[in-house]
N, C-alpha and C. Protein backbone atom coordinates (compact mmCIF):
# COMPACT_ATOMS: atom_id res chain seq x y z
N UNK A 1 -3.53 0.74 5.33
CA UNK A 1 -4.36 1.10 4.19
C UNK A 1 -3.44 1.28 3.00
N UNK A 2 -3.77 1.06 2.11
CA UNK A 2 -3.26 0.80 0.45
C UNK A 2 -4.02 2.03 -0.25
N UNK A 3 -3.11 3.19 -0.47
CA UNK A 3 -3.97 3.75 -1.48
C UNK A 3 -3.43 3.25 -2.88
N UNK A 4 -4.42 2.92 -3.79
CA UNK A 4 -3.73 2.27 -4.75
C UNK A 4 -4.71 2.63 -6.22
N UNK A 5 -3.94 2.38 -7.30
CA UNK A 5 -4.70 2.66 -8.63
C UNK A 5 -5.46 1.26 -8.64
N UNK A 6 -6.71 1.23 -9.18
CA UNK A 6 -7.82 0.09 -9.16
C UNK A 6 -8.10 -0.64 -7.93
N UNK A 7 -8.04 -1.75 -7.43
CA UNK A 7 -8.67 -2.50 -6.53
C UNK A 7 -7.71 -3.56 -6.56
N UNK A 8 -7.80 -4.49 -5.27
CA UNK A 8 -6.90 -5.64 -5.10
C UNK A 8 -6.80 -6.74 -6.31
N UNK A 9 -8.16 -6.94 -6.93
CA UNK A 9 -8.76 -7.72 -7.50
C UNK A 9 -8.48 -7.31 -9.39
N UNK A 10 -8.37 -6.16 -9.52
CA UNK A 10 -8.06 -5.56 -10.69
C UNK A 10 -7.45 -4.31 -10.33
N UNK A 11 -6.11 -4.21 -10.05
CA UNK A 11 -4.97 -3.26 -10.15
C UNK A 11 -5.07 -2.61 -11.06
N UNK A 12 -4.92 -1.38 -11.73
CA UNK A 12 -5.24 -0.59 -12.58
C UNK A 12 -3.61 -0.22 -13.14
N UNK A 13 -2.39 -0.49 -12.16
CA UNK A 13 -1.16 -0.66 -12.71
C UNK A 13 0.11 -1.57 -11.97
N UNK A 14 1.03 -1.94 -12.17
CA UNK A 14 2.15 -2.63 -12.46
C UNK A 14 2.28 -2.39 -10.72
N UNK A 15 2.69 -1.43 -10.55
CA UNK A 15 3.18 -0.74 -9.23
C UNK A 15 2.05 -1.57 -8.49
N UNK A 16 0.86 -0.96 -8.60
CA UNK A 16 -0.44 -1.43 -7.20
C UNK A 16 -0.48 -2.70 -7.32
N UNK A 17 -0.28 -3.35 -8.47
CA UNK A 17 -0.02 -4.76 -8.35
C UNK A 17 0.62 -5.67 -7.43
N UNK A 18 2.06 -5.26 -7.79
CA UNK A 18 2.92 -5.59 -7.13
C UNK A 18 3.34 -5.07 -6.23
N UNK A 19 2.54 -4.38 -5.33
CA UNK A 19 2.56 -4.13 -3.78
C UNK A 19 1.22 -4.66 -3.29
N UNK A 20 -0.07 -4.72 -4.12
CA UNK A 20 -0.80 -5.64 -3.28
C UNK A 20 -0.35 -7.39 -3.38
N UNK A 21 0.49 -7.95 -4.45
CA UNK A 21 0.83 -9.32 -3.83
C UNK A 21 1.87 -8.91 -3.24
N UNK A 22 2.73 -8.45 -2.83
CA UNK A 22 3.43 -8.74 -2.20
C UNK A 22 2.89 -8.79 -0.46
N UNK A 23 2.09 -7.52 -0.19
CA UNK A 23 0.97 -7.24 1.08
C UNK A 23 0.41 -8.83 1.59
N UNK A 24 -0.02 -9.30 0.59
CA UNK A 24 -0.61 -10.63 0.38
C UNK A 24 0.51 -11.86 0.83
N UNK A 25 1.26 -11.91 -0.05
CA UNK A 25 1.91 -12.98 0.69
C UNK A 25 2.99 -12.72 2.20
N UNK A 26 2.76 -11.35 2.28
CA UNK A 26 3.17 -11.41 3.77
C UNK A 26 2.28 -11.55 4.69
N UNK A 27 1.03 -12.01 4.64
CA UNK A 27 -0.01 -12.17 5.12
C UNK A 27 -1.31 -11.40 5.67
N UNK A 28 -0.72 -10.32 5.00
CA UNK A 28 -2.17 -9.07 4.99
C UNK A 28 -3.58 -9.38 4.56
N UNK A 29 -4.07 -10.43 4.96
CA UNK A 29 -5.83 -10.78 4.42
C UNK A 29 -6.68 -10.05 4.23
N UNK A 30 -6.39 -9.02 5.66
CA UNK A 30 -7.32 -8.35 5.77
C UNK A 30 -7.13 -6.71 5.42
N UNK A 31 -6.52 -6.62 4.29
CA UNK A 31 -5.98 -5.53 3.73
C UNK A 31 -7.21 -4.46 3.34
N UNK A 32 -6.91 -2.82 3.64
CA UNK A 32 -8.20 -1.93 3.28
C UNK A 32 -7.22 -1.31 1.89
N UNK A 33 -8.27 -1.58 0.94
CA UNK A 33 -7.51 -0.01 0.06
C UNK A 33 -8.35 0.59 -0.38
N UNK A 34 -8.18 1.54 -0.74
CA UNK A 34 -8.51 3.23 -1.36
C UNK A 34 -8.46 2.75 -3.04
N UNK A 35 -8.85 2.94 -3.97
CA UNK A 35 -9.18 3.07 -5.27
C UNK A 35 -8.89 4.81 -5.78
N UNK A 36 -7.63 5.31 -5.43
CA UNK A 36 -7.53 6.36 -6.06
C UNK A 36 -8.11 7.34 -7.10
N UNK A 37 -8.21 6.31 -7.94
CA UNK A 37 -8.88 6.78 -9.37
C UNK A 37 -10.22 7.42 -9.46
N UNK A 38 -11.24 6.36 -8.07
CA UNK A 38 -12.65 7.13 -7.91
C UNK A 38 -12.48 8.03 -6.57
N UNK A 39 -11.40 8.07 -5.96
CA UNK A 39 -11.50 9.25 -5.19
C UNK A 39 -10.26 10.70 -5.36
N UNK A 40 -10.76 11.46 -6.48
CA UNK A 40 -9.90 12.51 -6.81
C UNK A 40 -9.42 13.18 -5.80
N UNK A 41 -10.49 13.72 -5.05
CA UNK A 41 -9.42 14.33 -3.89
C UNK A 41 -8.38 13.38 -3.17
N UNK A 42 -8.67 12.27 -3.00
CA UNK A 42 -7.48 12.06 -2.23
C UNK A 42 -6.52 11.77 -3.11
N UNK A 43 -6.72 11.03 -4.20
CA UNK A 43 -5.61 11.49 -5.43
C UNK A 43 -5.32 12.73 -5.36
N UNK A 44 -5.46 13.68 -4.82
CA UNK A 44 -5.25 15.17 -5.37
C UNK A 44 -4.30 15.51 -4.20
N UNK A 45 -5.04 15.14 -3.24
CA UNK A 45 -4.35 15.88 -1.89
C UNK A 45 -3.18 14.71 -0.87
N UNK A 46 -3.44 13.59 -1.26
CA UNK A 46 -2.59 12.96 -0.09
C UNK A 46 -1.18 12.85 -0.54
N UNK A 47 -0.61 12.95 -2.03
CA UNK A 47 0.32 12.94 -2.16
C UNK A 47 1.37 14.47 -1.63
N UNK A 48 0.19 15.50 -1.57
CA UNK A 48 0.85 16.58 -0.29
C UNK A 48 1.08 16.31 0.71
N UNK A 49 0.11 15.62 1.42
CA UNK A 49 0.54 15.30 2.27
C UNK A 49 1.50 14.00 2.59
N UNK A 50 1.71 13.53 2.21
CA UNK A 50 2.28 12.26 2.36
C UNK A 50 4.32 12.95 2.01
N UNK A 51 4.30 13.80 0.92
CA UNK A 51 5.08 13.66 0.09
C UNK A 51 6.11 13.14 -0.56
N UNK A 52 5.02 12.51 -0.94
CA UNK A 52 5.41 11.02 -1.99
C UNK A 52 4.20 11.30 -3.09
N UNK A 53 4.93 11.35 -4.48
CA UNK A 53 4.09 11.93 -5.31
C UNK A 53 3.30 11.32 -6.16
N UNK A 54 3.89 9.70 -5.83
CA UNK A 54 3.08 8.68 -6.69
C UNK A 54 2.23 7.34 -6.11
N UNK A 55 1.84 6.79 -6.33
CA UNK A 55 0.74 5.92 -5.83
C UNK A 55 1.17 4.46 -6.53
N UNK A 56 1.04 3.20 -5.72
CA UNK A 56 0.74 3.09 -4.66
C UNK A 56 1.61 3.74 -2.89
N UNK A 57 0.19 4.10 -2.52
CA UNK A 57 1.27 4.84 -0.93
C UNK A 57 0.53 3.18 0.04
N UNK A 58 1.60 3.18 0.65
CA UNK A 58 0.97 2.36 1.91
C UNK A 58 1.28 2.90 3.54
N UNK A 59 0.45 2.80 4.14
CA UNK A 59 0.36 3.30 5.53
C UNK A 59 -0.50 2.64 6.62
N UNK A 60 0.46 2.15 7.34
CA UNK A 60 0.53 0.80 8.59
C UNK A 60 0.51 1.57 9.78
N UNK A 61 -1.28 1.83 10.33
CA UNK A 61 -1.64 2.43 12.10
C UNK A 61 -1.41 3.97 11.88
N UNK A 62 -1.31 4.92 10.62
CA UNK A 62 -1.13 6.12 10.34
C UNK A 62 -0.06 6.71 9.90
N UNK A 63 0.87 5.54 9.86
CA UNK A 63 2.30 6.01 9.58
C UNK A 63 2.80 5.13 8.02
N UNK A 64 3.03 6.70 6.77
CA UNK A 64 3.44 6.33 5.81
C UNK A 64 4.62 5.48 6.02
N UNK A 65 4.59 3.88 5.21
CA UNK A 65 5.57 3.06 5.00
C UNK A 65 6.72 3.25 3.78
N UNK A 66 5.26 3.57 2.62
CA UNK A 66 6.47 3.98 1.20
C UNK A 66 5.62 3.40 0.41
N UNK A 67 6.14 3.91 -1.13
CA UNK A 67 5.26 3.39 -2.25
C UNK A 67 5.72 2.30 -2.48
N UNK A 68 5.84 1.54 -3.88
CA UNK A 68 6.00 0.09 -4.59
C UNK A 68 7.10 -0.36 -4.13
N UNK A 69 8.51 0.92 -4.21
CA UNK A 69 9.72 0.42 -4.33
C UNK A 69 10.38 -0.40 -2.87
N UNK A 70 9.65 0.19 -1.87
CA UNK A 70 9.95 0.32 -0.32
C UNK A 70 9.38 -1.32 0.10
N UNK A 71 7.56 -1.04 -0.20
CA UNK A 71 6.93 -2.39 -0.12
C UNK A 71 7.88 -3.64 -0.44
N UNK A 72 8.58 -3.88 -2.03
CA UNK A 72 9.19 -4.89 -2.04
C UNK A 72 10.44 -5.00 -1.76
N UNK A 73 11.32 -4.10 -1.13
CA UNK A 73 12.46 -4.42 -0.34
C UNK A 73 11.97 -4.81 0.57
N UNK A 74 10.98 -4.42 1.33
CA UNK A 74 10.73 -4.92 2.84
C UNK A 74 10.35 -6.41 2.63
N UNK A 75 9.63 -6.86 1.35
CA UNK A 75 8.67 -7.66 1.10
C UNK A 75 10.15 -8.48 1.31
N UNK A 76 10.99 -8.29 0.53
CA UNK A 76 12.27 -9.39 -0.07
C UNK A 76 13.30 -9.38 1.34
N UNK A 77 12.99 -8.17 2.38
CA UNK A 77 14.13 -8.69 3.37
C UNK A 77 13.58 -9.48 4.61
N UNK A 78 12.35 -9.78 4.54
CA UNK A 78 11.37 -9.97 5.16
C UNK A 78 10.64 -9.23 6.01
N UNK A 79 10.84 -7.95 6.24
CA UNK A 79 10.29 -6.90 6.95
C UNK A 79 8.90 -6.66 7.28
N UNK A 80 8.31 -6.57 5.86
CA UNK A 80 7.04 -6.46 5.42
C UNK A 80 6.45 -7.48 6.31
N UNK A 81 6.71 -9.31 6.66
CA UNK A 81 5.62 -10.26 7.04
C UNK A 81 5.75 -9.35 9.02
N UNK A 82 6.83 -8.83 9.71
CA UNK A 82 6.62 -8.20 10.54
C UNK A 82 6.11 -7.39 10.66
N UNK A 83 5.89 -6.12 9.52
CA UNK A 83 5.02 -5.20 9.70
C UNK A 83 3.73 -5.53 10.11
N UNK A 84 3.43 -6.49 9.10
CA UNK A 84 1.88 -6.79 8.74
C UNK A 84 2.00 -7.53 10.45
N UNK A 85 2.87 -8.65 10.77
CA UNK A 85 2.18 -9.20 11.91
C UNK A 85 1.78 -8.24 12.88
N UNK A 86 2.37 -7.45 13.40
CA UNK A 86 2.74 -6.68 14.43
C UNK A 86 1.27 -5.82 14.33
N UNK A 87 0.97 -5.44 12.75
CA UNK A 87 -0.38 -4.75 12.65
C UNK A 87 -1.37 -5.00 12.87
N UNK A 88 -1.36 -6.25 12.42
CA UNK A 88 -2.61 -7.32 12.70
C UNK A 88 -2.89 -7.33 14.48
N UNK A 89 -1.85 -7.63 15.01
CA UNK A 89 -1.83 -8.17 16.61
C UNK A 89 -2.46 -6.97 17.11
N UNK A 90 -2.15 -5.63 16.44
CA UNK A 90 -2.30 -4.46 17.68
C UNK A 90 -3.55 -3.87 17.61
């Protein structure tokens, strides 16, 4: 799941952008996200929990991965197309 500012389709910033293409071309189709913006509480509260204080958060089977910066190292070492496979399969 992608919690992210706006939607896949209209990103609301730079960051959610560029962690949903990158999600994308590692082959995440079937990607869920969260729209932060219309859900305040979890804008409010998951960055406690998570602690990670900014958005986009991503989290693969319940387990925080990392925000923008994490996504595209993984994206660029190829990590990310394993995550996603491995997610998909299970």
């Amino acid at each position: 799941v992608l919690f992210m500012k706006g939607t896949p389709q209209y990103p609301m910033c730079g960051f959610s952008s560029r962690a949903v293409q990158a999600l994308m071309a590692a082959g995440a189709v079937a990607l869920r996200t969260v729209n932060v913006l219309e859900e305040p509480e979890i804008r409010a509260n998951l960055p406690r929990f998570s602690n990670l204080p900014t958005f986009p958060q991503l989290f693969i089977n319940g387990e925080l991965i990392g925000g923008c910066d994490i996504v595209m190292e993984l994206f660029e070492s190829g990590e990310l197309k394993r995550i996603v496979e491995e997610a998909t399969q299970g």
